[in-house]
Structure formats: structure tokens, C-alpha cells
N, C-alpha and C. Protein backbone atom coordinates (compact mmCIF):
# COMPACT_ATOMS: atom_id res chain seq x y z
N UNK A 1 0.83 -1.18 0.00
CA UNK A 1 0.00 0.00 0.00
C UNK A 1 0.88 1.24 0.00
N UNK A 2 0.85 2.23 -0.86
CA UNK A 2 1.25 3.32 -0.87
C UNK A 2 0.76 4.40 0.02
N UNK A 3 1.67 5.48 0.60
CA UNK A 3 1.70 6.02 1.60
C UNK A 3 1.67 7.14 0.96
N UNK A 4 0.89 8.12 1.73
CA UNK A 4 0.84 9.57 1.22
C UNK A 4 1.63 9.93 1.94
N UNK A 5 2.69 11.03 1.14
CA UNK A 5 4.19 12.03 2.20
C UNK A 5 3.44 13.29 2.59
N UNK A 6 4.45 13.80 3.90
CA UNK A 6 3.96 15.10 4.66
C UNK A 6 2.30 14.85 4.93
N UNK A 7 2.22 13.28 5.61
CA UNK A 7 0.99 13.61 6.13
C UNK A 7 0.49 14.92 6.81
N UNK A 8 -0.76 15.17 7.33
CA UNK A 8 -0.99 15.98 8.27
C UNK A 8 -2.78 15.91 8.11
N UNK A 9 -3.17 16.55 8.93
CA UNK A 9 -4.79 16.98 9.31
C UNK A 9 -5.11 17.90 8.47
N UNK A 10 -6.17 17.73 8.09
CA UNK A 10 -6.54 18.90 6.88
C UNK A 10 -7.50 19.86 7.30
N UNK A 11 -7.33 21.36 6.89
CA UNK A 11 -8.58 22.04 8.05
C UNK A 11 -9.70 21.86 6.85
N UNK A 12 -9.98 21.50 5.80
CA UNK A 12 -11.40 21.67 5.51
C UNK A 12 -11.09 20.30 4.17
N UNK A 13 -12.56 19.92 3.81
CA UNK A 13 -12.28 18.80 2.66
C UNK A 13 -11.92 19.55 0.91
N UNK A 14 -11.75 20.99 1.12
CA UNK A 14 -11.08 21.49 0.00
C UNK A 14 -10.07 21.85 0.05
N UNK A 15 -9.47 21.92 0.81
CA UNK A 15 -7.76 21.77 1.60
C UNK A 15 -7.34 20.38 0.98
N UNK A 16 -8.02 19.75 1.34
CA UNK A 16 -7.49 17.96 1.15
C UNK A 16 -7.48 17.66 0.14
N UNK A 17 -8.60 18.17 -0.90
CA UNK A 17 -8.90 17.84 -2.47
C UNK A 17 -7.54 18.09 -3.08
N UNK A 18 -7.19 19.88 -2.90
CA UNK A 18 -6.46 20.48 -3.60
C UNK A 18 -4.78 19.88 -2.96
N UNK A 19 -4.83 19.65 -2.10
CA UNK A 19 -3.65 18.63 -1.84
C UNK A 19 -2.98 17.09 -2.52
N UNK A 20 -4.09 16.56 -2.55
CA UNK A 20 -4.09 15.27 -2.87
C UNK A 20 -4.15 15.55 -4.39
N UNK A 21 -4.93 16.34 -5.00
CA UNK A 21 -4.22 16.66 -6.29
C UNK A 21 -3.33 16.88 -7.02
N UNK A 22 -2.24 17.64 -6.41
CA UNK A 22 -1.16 17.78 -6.38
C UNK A 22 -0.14 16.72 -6.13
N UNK A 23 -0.43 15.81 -5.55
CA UNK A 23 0.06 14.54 -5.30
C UNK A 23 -0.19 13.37 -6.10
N UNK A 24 -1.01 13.40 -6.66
CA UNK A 24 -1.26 12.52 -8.04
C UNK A 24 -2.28 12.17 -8.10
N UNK A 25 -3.52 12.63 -7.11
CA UNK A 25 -4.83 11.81 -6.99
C UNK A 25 -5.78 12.62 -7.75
N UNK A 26 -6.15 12.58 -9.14
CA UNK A 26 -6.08 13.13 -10.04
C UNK A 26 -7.40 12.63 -10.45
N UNK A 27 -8.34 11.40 -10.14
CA UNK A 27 -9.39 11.05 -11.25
C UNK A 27 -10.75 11.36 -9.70
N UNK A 28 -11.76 11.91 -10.36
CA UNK A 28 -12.70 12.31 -9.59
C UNK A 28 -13.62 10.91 -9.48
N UNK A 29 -14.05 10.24 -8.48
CA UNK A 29 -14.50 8.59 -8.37
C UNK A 29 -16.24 9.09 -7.92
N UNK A 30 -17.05 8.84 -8.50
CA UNK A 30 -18.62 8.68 -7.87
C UNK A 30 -19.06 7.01 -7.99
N UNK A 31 -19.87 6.87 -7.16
CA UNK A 31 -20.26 5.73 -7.17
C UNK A 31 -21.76 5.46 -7.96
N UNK A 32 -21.68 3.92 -9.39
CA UNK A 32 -22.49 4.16 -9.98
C UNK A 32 -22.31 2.80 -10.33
N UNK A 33 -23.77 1.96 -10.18
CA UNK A 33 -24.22 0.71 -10.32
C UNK A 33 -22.96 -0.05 -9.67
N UNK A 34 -22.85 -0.12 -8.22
CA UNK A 34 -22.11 -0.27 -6.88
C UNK A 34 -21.05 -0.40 -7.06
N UNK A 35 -20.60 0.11 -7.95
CA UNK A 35 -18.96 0.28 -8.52
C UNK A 35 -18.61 1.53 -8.66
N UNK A 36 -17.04 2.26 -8.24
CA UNK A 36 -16.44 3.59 -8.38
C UNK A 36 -16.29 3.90 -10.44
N UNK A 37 -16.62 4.69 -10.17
CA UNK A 37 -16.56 5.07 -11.79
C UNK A 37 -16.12 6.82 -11.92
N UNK A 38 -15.43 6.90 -12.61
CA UNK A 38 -14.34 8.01 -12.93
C UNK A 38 -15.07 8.72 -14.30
N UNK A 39 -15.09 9.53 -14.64
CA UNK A 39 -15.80 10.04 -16.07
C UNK A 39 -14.82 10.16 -17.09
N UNK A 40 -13.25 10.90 -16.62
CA UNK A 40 -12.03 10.87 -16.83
C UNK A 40 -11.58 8.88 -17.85
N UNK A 41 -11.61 9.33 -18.66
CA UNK A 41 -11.17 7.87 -19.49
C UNK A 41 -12.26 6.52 -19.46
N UNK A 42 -13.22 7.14 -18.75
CA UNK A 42 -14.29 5.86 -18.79
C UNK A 42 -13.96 4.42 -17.73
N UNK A 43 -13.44 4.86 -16.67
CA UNK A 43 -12.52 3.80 -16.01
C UNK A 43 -14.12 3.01 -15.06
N UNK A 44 -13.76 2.32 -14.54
CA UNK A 44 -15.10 1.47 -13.61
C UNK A 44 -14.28 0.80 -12.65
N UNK A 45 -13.81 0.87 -11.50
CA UNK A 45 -13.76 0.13 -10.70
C UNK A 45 -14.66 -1.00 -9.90
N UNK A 46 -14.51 -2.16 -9.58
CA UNK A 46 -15.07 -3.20 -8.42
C UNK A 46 -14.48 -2.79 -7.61
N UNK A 47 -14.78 -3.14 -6.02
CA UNK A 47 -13.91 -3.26 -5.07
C UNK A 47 -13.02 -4.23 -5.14
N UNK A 48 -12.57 -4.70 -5.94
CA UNK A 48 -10.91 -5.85 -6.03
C UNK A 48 -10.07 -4.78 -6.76
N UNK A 49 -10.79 -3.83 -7.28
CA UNK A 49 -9.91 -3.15 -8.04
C UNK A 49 -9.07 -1.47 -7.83
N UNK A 50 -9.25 -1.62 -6.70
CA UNK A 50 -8.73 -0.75 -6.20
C UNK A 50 -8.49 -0.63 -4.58
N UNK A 51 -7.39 -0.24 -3.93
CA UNK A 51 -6.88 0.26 -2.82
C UNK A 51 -7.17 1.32 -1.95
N UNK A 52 -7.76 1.43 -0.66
CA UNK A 52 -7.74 2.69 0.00
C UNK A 52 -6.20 2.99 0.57
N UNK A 53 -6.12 4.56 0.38
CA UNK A 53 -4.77 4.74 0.39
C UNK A 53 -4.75 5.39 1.92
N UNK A 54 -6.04 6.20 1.99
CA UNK A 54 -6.21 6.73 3.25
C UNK A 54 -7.72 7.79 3.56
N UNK A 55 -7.97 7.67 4.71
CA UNK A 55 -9.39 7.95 4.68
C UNK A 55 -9.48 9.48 5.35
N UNK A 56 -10.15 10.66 5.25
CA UNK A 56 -9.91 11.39 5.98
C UNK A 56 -11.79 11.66 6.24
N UNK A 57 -12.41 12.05 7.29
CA UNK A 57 -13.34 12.24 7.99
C UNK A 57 -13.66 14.18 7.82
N UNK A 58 -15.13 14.61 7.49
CA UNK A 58 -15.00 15.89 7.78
C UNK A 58 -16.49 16.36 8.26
N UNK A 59 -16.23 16.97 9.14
CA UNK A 59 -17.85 17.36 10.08
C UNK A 59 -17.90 18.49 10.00
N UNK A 60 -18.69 19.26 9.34
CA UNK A 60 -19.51 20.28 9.29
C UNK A 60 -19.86 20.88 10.66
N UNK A 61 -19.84 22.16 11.58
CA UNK A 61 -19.81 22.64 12.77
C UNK A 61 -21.29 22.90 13.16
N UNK A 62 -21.84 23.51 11.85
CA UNK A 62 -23.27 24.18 12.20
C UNK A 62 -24.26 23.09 11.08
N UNK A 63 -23.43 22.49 9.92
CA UNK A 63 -24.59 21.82 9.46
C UNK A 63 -24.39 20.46 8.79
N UNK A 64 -25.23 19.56 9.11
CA UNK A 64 -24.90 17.88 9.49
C UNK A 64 -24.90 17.85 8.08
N UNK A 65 -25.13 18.34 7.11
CA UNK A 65 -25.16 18.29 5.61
C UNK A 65 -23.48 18.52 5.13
N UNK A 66 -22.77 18.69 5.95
CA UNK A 66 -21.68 18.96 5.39
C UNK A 66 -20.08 17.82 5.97
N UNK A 67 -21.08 17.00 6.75
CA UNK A 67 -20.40 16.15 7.41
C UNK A 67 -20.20 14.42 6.28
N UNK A 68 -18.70 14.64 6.17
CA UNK A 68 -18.35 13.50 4.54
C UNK A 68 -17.09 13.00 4.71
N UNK A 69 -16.97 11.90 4.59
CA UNK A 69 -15.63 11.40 4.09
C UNK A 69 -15.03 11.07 2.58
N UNK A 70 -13.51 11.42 2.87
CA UNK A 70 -12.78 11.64 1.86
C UNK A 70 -12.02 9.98 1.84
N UNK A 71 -12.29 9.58 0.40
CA UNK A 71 -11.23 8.84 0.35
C UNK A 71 -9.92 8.75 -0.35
N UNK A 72 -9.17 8.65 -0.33
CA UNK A 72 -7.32 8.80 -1.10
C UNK A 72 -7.42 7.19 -1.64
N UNK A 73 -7.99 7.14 -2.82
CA UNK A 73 -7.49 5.96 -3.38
C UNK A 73 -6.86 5.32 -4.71
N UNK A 74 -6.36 4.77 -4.81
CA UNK A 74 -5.07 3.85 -5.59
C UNK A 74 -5.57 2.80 -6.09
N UNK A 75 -5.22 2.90 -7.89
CA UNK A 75 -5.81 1.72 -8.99
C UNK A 75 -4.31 1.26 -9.29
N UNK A 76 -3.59 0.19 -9.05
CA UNK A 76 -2.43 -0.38 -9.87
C UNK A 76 -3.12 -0.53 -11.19
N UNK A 77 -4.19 -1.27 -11.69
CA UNK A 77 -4.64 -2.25 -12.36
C UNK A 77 -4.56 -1.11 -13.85
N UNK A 78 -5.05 -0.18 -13.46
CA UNK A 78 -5.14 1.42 -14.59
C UNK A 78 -3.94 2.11 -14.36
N UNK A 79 -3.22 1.84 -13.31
CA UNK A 79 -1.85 2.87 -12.96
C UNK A 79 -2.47 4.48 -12.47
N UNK A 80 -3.54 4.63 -11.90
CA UNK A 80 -4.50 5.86 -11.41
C UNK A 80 -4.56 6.04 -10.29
N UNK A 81 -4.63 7.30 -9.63
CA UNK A 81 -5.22 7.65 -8.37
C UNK A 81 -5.85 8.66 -8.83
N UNK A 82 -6.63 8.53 -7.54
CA UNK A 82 -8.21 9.63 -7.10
C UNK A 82 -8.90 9.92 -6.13
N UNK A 83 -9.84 10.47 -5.77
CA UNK A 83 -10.50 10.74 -4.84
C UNK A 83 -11.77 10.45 -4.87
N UNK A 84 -12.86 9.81 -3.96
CA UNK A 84 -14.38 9.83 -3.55
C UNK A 84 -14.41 10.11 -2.73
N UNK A 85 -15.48 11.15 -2.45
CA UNK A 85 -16.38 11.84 -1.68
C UNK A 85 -17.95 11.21 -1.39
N UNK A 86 -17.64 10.60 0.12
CA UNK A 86 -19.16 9.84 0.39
C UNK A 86 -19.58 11.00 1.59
N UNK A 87 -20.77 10.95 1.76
CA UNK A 87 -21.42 11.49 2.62
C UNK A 87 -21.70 10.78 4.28
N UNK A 88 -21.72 10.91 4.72
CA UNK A 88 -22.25 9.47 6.07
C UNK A 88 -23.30 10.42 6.86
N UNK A 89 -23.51 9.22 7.45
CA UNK A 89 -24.91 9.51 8.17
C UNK A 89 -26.28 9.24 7.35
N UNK A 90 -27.15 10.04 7.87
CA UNK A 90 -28.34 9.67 6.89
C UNK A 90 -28.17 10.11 5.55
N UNK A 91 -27.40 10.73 5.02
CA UNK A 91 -26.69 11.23 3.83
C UNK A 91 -26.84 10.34 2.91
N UNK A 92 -26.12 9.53 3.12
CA UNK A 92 -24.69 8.58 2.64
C UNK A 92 -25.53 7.79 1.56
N UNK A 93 -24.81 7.14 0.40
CA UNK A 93 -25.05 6.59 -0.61
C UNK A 93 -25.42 5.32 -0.31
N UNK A 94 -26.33 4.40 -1.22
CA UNK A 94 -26.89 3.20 -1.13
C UNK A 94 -25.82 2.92 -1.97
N UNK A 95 -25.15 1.37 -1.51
CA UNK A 95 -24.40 1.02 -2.11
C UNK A 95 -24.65 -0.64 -1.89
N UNK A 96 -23.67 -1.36 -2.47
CA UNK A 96 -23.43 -2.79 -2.41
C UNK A 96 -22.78 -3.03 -1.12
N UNK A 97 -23.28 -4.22 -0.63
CA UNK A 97 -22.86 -4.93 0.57
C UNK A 97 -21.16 -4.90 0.57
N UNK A 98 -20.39 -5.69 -0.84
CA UNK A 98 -19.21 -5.55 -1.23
C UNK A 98 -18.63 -4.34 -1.22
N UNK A 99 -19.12 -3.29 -1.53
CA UNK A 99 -18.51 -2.07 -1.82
C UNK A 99 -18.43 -1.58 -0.17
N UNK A 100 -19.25 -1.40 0.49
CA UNK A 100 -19.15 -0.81 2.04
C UNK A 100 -18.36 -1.55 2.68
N UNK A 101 -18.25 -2.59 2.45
CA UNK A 101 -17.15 -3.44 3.27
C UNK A 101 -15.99 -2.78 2.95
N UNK A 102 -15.66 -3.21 1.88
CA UNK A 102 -14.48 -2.24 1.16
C UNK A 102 -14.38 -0.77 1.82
N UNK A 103 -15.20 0.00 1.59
CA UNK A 103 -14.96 1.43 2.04
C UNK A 103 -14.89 1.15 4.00
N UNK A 104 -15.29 0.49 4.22
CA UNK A 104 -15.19 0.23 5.68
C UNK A 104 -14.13 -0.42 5.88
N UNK A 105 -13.48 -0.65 5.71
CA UNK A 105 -12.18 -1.70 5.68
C UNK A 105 -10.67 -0.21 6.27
N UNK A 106 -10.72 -0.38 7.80
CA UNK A 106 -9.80 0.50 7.95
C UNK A 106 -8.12 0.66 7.04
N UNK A 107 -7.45 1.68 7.36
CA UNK A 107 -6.47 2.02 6.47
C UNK A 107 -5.27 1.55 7.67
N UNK A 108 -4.48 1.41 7.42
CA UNK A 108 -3.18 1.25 8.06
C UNK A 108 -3.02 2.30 8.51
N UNK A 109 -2.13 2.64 9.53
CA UNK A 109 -1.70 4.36 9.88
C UNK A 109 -0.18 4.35 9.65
């Protein structure tokens, strides 16, 4: 598993975007028919097909609508990184049993 350098805490999830961009995480990931899908080259991930690289958490102060996690993740299979943005709480995306496991599947520190 690849390690992101100069970790640190991020003060907001557009701090983190524009970071991790810069770092190579470059393909924007939504989730669509319970697979990550990129618009960028037409890519489709399963969960076998890709790596969480690292998860970051962000809570909104005054409004529960803004409370989301970030994920930092890594495709060998395409040679790609990127980012998804899930929501949690009552928010949060309907997904596949497989896929939440996956996104639930803690990161190493």
C-alpha cells in the first residue's frame, strides 16, 4: 500500500482535495451501479480493483449536511489515483454490501 508524504490533518475537505491533487490523486471517483466510476477515461472500478490509500473524515460545525468522508485511493490495475467523496450519516449513498465493506475496511496508519 502506498503512503501519502507530509501527512498531516486537513482544516477543511477542500484543503485535502487540492492537496491530494497535487500529489497525483487526479481522477474524480462517484459511485455508480455499486462500482467507483471516474468520467475521466471511462474507467469502472469493483472493489478488487482498487486500494484505499487513506481515509480522511470531515464534520460540518453548524450543518450535518456537510459532514463526509474523503477517500485517497489507488488503482495499480489502470496505474491511477483519485479521490471519492461519500457522505455518512443519513446522507450517505446506497451502495453494495461488497462495496461498504471495502470502504469500511480500515487504512493502516
Amino acid at each position: 500500500m502506498e503512503e501519502i508524504e507530509n501527512e498531516f490533518e486537513y482544516e477543511s475537505l477542500v484543503d485535502a482535495l487540492n492537496d491530494l491533487k497535487q500529489k497525483g490523486f487526479t481522477h474524480d471517483f462517484n459511485i455508480h451501479n455499486n462500482s467507483l466510476n471516474s468520467s475521466q477515461n471511462d474507467i469502472v472500478l469493483s472493489p478488487k480493483d482498487f486500494e484505499i490509500v487513506k481515509v480522511y473524515r470531515f464534520e460540518g460545525m453548524s450543518d450535518p449536511g456537510d459532514n463526509s468522508i474523503l477517500y485517497a485511493i489507488s488503482c495499480p490495475k489502470h496505474n491511477i489515483k483519485g479521490t471519492f467523496i461519500n457522505a455518512y450519516g443519513v446522507y450517505s449513498d446506497d451502495i453494495s454490501e461488497e462495496l461498504l465493506k471495502k470502504l469500511n475496511t480500515p487504512t493502516p496508519s
